[in-house]
PDB file of N, CA and C in Angstrom:
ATOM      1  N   UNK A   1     113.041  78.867 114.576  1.00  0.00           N
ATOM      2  CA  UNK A   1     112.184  79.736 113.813  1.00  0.00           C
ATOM      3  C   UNK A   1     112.855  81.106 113.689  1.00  0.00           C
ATOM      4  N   UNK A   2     112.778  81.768 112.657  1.00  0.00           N
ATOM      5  CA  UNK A   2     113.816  82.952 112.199  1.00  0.00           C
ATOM      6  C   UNK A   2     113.016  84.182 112.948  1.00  0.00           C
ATOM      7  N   UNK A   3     113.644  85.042 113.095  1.00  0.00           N
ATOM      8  CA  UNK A   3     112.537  86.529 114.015  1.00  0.00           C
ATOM      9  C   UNK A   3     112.787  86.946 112.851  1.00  0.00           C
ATOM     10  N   UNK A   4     111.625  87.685 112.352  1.00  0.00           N
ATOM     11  CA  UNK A   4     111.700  88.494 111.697  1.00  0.00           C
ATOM     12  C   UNK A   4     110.470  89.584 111.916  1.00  0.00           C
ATOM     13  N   UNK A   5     111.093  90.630 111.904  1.00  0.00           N
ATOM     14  CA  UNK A   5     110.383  92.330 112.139  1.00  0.00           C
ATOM     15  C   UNK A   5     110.428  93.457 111.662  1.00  0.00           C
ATOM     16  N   UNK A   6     109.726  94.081 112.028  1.00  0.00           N
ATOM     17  CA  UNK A   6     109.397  95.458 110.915  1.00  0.00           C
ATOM     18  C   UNK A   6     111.013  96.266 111.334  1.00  0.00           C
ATOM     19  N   UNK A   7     111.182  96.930 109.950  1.00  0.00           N
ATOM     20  CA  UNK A   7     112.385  97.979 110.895  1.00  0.00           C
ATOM     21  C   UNK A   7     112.299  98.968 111.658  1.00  0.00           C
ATOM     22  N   UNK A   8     110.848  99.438 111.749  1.00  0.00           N
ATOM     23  CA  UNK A   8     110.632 100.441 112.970  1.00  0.00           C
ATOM     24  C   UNK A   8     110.384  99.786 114.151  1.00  0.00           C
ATOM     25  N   UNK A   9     110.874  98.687 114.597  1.00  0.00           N
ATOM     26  CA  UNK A   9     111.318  97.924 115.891  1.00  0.00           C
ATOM     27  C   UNK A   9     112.687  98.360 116.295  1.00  0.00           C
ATOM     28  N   UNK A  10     113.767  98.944 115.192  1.00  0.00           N
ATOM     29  CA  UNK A  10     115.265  99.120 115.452  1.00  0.00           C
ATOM     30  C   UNK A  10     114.470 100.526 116.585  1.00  0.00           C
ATOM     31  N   UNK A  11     113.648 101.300 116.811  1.00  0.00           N
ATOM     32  CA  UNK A  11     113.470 102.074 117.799  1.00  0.00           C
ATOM     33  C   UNK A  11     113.948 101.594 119.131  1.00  0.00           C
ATOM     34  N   UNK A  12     113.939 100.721 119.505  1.00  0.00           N
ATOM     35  CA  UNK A  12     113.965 100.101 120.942  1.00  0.00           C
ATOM     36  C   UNK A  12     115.345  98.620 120.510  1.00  0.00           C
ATOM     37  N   UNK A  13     116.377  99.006 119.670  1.00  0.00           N
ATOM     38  CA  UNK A  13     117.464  98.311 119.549  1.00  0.00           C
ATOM     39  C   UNK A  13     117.725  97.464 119.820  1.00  0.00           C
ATOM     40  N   UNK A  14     118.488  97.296 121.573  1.00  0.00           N
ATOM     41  CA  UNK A  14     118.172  96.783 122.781  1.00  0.00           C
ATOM     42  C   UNK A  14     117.794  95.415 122.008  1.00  0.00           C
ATOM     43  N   UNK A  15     116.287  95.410 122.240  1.00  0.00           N
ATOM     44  CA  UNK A  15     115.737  94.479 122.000  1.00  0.00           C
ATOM     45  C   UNK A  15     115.671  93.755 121.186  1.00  0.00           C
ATOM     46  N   UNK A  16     115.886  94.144 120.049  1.00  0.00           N
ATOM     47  CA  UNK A  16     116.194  93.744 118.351  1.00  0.00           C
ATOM     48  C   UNK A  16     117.508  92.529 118.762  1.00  0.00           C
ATOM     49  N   UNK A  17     118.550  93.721 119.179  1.00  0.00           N
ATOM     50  CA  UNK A  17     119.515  92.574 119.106  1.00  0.00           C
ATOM     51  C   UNK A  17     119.755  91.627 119.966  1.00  0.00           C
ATOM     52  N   UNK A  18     119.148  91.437 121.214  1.00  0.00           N
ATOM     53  CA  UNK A  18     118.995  90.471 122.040  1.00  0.00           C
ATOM     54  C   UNK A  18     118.387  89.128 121.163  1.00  0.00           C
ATOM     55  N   UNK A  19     117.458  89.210 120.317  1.00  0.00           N
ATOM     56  CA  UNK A  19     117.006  88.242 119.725  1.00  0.00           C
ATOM     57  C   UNK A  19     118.027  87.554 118.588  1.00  0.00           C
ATOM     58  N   UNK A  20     119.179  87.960 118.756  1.00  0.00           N
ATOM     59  CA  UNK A  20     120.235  87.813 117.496  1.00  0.00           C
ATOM     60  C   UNK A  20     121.309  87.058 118.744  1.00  0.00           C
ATOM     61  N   UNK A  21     121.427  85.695 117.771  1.00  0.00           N
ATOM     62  CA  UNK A  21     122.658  84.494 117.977  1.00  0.00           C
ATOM     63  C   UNK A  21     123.014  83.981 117.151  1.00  0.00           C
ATOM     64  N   UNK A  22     124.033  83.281 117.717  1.00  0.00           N
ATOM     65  CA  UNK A  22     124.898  82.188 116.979  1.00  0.00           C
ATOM     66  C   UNK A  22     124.114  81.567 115.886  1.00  0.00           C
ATOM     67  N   UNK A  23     123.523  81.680 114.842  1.00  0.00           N
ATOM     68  CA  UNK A  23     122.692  80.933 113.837  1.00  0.00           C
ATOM     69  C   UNK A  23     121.370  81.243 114.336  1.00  0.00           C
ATOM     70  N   UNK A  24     120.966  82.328 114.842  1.00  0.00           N
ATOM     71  CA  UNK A  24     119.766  83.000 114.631  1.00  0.00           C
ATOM     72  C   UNK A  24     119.508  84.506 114.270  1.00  0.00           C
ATOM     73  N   UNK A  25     119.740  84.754 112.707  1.00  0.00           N
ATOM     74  CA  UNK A  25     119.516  86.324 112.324  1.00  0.00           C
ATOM     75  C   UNK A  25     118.171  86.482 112.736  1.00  0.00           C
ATOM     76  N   UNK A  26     117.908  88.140 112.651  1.00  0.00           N
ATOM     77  CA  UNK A  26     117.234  88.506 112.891  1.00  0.00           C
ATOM     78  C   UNK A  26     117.063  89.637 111.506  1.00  0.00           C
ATOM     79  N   UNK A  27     115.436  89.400 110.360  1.00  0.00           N
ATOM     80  CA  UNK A  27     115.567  89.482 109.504  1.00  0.00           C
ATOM     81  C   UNK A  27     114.588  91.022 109.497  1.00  0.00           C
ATOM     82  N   UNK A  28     114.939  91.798 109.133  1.00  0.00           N
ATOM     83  CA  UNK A  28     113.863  93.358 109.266  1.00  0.00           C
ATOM     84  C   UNK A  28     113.407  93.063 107.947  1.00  0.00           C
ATOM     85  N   UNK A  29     112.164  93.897 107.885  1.00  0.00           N
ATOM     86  CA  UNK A  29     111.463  94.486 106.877  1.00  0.00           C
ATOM     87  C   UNK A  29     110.787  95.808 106.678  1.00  0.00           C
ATOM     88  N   UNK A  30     110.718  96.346 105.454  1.00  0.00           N
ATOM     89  CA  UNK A  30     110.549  97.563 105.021  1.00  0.00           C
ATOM     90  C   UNK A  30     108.948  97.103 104.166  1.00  0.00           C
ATOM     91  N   UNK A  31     107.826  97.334 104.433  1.00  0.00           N
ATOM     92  CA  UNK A  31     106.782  97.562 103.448  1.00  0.00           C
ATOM     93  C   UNK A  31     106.483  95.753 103.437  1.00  0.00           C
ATOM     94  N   UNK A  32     106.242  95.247 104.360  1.00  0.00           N
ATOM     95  CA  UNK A  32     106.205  94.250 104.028  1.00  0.00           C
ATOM     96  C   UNK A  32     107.776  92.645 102.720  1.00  0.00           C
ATOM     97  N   UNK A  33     108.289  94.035 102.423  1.00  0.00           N
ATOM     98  CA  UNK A  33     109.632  92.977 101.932  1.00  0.00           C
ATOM     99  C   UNK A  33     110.669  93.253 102.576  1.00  0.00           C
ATOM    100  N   UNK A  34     111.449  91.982 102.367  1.00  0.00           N
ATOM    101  CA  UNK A  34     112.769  92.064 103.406  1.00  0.00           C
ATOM    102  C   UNK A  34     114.028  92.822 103.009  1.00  0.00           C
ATOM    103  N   UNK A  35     114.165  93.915 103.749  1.00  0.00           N
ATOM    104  CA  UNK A  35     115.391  94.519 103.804  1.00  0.00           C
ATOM    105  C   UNK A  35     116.624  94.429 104.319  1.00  0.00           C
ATOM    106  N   UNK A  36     116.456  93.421 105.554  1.00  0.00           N
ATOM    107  CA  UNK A  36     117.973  94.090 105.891  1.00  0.00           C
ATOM    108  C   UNK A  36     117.704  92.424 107.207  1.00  0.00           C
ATOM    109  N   UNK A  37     119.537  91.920 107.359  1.00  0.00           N
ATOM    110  CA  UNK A  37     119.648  90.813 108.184  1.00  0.00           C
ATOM    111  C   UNK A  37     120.683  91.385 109.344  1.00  0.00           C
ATOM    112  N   UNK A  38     120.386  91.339 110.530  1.00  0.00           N
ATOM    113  CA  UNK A  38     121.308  91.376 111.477  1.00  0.00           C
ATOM    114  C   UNK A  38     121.887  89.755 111.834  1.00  0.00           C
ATOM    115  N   UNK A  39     123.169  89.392 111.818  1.00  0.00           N
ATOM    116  CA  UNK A  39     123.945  88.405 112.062  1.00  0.00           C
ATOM    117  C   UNK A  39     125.047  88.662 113.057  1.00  0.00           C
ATOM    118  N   UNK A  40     125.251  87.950 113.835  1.00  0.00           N
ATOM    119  CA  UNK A  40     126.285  87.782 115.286  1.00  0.00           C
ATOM    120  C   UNK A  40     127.498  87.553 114.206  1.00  0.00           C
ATOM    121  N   UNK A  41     128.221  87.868 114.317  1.00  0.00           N
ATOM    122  CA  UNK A  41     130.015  87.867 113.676  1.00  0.00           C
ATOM    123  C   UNK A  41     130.463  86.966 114.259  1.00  0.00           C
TER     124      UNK A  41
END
């Protein structure tokens, strides 16, 4: 199941990216639409 969260979660980072692996982005949103994907390289 994909995480996906508001971008005023990037407050506490840390945590944001702990939820980010190998084939699990972690998808933010702005206003209810999606802005922005964090992906493991």
């Amino acid at each position: 199941m994909p995480s996906i969260l508001p971008v005023s979660s990037l407050r506490s980072y840390t945590e944001v990216l702990d939820d980010v692996g190998p084939g699990s982005p972690v998808f933010l949103t702005n206003n209810v639409h999606g802005k922005y994907a964090i992906l493991e390289m």
